[in-house]
Protein backbone atom coordinates (compact mmCIF):
# COMPACT_ATOMS: atom_id res chain seq x y z
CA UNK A 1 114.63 -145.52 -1.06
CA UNK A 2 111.18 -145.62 0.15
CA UNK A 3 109.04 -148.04 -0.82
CA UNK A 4 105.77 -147.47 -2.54
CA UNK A 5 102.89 -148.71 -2.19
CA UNK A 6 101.17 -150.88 -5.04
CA UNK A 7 97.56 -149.49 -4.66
CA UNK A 8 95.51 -151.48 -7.37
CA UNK A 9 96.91 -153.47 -10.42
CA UNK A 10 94.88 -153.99 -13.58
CA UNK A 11 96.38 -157.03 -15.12
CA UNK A 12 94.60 -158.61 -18.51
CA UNK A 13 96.64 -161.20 -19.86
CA UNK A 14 95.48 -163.73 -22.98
CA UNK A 15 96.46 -167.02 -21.73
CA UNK A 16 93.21 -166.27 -18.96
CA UNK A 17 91.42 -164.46 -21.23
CA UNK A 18 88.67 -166.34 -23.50
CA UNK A 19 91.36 -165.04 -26.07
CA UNK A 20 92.64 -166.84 -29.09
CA UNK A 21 94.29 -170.09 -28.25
CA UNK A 22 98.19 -170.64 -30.08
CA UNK A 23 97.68 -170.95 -33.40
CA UNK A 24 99.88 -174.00 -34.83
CA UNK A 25 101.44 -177.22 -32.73
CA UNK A 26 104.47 -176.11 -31.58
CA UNK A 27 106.00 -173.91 -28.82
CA UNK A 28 106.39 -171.05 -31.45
CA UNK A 29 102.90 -170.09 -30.91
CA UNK A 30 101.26 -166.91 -29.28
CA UNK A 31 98.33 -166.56 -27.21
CA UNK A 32 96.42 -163.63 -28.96
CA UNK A 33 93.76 -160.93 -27.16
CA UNK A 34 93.05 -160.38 -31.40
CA UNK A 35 91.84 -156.74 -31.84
CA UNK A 36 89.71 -154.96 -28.81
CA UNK A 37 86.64 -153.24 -29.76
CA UNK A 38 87.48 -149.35 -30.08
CA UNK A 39 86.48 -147.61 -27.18
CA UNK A 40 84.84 -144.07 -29.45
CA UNK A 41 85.08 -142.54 -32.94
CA UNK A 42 88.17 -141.11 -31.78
CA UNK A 43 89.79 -144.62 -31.25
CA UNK A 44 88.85 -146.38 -34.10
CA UNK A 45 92.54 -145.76 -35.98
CA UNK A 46 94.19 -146.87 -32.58
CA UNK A 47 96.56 -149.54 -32.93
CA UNK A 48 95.84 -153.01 -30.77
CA UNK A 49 98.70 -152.17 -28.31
CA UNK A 50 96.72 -148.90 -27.41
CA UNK A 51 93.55 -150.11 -27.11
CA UNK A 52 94.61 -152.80 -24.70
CA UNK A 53 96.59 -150.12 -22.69
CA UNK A 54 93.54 -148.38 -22.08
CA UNK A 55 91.46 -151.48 -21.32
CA UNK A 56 94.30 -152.05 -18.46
CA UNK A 57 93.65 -148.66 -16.46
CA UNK A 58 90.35 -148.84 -16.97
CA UNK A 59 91.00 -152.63 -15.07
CA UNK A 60 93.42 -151.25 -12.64
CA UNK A 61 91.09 -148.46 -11.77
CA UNK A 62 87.82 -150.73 -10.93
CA UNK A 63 90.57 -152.80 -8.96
CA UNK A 64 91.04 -149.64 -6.46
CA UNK A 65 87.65 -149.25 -6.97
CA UNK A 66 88.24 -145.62 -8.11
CA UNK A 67 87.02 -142.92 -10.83
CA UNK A 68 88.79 -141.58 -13.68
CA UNK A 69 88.97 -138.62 -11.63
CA UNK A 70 91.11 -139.78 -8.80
CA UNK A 71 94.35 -140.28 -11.81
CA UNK A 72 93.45 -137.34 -13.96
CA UNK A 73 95.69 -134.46 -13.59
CA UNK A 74 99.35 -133.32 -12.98
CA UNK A 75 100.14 -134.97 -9.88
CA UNK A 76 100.14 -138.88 -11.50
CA UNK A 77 103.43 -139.77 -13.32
CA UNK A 78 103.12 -142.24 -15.53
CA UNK A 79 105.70 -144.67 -17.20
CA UNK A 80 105.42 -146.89 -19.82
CA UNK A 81 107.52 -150.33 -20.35
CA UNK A 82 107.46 -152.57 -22.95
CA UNK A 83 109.98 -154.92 -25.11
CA UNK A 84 107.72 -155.70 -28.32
CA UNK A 85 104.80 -154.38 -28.50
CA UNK A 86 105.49 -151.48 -31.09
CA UNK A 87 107.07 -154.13 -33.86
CA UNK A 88 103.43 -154.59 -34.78
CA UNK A 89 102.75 -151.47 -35.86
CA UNK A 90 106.33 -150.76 -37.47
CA UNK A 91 105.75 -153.74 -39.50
CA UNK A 92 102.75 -152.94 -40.55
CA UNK A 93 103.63 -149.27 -41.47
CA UNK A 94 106.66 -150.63 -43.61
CA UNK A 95 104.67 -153.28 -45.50
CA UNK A 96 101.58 -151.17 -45.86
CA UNK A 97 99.21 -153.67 -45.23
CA UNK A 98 97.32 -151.71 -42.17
CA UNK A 99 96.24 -148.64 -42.42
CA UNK A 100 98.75 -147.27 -39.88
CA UNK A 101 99.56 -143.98 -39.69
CA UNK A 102 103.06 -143.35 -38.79
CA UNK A 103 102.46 -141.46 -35.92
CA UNK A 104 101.91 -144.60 -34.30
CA UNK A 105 104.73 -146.56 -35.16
CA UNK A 106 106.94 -144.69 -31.96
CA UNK A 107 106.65 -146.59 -28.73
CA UNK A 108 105.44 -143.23 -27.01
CA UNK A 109 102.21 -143.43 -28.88
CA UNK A 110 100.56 -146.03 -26.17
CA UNK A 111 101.65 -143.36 -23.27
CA UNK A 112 100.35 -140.50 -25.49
CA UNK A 113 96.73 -142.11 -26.07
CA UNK A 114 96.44 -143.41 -22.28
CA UNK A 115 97.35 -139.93 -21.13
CA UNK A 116 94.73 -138.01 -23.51
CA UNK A 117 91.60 -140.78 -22.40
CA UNK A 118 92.04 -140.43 -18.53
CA UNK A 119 93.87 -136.59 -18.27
CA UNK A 120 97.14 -137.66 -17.00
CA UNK A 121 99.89 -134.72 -17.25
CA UNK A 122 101.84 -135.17 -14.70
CA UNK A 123 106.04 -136.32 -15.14
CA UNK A 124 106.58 -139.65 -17.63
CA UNK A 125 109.25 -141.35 -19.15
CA UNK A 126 109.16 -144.73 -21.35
CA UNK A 127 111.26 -147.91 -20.50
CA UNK A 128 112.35 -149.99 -23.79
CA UNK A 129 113.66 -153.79 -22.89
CA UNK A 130 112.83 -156.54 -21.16
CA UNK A 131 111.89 -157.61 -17.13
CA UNK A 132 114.54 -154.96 -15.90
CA UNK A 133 112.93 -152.18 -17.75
CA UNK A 134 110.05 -152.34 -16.04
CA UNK A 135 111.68 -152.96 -12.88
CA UNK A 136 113.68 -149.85 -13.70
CA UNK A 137 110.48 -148.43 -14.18
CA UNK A 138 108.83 -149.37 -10.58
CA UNK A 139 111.88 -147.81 -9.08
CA UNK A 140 111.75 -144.17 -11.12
CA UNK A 141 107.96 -144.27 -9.91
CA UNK A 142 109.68 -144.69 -6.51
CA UNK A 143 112.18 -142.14 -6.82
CA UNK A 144 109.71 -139.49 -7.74
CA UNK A 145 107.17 -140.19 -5.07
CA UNK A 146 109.73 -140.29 -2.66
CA UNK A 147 110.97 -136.63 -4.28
CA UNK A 148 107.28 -135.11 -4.23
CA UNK A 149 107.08 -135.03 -7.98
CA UNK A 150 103.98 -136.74 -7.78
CA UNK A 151 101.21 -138.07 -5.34
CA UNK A 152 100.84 -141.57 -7.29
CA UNK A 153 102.30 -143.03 -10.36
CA UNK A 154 101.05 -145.41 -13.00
CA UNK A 155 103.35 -148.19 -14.56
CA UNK A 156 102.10 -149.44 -17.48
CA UNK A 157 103.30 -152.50 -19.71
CA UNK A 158 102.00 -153.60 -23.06
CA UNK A 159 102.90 -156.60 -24.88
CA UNK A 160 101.52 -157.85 -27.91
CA UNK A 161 103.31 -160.66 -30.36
CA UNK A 162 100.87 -161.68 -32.73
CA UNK A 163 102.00 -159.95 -35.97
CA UNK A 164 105.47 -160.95 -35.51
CA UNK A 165 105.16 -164.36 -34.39
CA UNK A 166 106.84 -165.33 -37.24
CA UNK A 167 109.82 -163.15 -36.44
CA UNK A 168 109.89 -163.90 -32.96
CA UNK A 169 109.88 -167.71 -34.31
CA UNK A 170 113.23 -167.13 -35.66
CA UNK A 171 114.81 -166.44 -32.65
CA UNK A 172 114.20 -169.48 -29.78
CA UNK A 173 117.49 -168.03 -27.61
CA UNK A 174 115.98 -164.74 -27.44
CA UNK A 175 112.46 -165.40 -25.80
CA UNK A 176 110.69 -167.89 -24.17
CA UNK A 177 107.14 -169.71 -25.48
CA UNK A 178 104.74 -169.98 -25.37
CA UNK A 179 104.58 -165.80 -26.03
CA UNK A 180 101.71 -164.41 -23.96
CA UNK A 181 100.42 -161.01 -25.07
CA UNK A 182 99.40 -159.26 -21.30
CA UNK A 183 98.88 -155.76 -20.76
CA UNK A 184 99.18 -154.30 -17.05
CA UNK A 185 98.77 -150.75 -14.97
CA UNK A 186 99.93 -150.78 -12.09
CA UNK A 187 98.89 -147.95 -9.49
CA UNK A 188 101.91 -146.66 -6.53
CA UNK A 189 101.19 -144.41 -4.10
CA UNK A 190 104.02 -143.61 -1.06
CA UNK A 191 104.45 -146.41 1.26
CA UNK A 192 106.79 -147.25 4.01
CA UNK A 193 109.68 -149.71 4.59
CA UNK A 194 112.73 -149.63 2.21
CA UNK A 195 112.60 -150.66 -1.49
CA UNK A 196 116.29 -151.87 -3.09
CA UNK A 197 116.85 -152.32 -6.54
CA UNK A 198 120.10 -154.25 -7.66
CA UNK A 199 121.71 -155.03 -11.28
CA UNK A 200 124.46 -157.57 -12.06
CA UNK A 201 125.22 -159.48 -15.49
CA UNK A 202 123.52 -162.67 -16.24
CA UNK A 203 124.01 -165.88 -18.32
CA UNK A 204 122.62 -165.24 -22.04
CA UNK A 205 120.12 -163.02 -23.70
CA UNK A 206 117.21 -164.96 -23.35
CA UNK A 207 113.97 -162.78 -21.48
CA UNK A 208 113.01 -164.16 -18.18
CA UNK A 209 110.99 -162.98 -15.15
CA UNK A 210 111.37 -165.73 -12.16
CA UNK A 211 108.49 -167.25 -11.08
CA UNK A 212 106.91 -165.92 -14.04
CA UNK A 213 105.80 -169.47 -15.65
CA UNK A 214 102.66 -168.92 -17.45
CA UNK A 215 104.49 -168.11 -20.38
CA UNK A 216 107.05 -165.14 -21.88
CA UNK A 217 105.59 -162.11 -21.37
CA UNK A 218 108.55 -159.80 -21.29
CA UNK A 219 108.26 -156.78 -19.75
CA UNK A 220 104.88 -157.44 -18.37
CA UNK A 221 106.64 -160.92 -16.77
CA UNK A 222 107.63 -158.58 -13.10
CA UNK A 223 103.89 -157.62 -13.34
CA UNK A 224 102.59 -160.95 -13.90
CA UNK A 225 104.52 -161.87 -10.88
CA UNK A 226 103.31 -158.89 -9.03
CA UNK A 227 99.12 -159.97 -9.60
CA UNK A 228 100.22 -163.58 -8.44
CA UNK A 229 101.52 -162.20 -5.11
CA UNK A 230 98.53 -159.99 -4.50
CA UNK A 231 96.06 -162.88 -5.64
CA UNK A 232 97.60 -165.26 -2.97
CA UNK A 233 97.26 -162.72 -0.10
CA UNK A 234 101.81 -162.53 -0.37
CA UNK A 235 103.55 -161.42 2.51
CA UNK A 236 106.59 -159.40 3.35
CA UNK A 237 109.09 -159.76 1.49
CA UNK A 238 108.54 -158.83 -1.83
CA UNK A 239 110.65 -159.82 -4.56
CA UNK A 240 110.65 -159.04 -8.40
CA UNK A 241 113.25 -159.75 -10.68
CA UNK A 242 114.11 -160.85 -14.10
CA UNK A 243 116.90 -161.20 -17.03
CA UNK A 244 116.80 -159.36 -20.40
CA UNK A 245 119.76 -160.01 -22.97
CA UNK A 246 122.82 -160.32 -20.19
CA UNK A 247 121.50 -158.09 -17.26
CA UNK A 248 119.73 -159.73 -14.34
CA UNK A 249 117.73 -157.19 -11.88
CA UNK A 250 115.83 -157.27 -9.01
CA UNK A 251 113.39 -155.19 -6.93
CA UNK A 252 112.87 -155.84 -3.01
CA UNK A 253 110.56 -154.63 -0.61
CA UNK A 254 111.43 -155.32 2.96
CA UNK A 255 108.20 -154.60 4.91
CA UNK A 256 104.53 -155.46 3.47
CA UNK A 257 104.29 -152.61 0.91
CA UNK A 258 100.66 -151.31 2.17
CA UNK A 259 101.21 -148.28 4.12
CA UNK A 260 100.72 -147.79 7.71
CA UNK A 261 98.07 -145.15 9.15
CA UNK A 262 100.57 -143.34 10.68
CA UNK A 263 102.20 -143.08 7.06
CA UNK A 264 98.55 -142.05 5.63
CA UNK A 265 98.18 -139.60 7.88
CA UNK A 266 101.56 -138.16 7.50
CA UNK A 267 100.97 -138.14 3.70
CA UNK A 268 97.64 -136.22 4.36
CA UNK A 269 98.82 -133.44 6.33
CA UNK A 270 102.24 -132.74 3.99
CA UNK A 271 99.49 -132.67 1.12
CA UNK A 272 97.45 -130.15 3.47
CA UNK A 273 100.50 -128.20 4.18
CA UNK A 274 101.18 -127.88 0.28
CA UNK A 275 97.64 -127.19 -0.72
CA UNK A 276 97.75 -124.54 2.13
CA UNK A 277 100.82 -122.60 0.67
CA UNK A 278 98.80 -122.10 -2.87
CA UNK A 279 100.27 -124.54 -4.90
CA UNK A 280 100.61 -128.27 -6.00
């Protein structure tokens, strides 16, 4: 498989944020973004999890130092990941204490409102677990760059734990603490070198992205990962992996994932060549 090429990442995570601290004195604590200022009129019933989804493309985009024009259209795929982050609003809907209507209880509703702000309709699918989803996630973006599906795709993660913390509390085997609510877009666009993906069982059920230690993030952990590596200036090879209830995966890139110019320029003149017989 060829390996794409991670373009611009917009990463906001609450333990860095001048979000709330962890509310109590143990380890069962969760480090809140609280609720994000709605973004228009249109917004203002969005749930938290979909306002901070769009406040991460909107990051990943001044990252690449692009417009909202260069992801708009048909030709970005975008896939969604996420472990938790739709518990809030189910919880809410069932006890009736939010306002929520239930058309945003299903996890698709974060895709569905990042797609209608910024004019994505190109190919998507949505990854439910852990680490591994969204590692299964990368690698679908992968598979349909590689196929011509799309010229870039977006993987987006969204986390969020404060309105269960007191569910998640019950469960110490199942997640890590401190929980860290983080929500990440991550931009791929066709690279070079080869990108492998392997799966195997692993020891217990507990979430866990390695080298991921500022907290449990769950699927946003490979992400979290991801920012450190391009914040350090990280060489070849690049490794992402993680464990979600009994599976361990893991996502390599052999070569330095930016692309070459001879790649670029190969990229531009297929595009050319498409453009040239009428259609996209």
């Amino acid at each position: 498989m060829r390996a794409p090429h991670p373009r611009a990442l917009g990463f906001l995570s609450a333990r860095t944020s001048e979000a709330q601290a962890p509310r109590g004195a143990d380890d069962r604590a969760a480090y809140s973004f609280g609720r994000p200022a709605p973004r228009q009129t249109r917004s203002r019933r969005a749930t938290r999890e979909c306002l901070l989804a769009l406040a991460a493309v909107d990051a990943m985009l001044e990252d690449g130092g692009a417009s909202r024009d260069a992801i708009a259209g048909e030709r970005t795929a975008l896939l969604y990941s996420t472990a938790a982050c739709y518990a809030a609003s189910n919880r809410s809907f069932i006890e009736g204490g939010g306002g929520i209507h239930f058309a945003y209880t299903a996890p698709a509703v974060v895709p569905a409102e990042v797609a209608i702000e910024f004019g994505v309709t190109g190919p998507y699918a949505i990854f439910l677990g852990g680490p591994p989803a969204t590692l299964r996630a990368i690698w679908q973006a992968a598979l349909l760059l590689e196929s011509g599906s799309c010229d870039r795709a977006l993987v987006l993660a969204v986390e969020i734990f404060e309105e269960c913390a007191d569910l998640f509390a019950r469960a110490p085997r199942l997640v890590g603490r401190p929980l860290v609510e983080v929500a990440a877009c991550l931009w791929l666009e066709p690279g070079h070198g080869r990108l492998v993906f392997e799966s195997s069982r692993a020891d217990g059920r507990r979430s866990r992205a390695i080298q991921a230690d500022e907290g449990e993030m769950l699927g946003c952990g490979p992400l979290a990962v991801l920012d450190r590596w391009r914040r350090s200036g990280g060489k070849a090879p690049l490794r992402l992996s993680g464990a979600w209830r009994g599976e361990q995966a893991r996502l390599m890139w052999d070569q330095d994932p930016a692309p070459s110019a001879s790649d670029a320029h190969e990229r531009k003149e297929s595009v050319s060549e498409l453009h040239g017989r009428g259609g996209r």
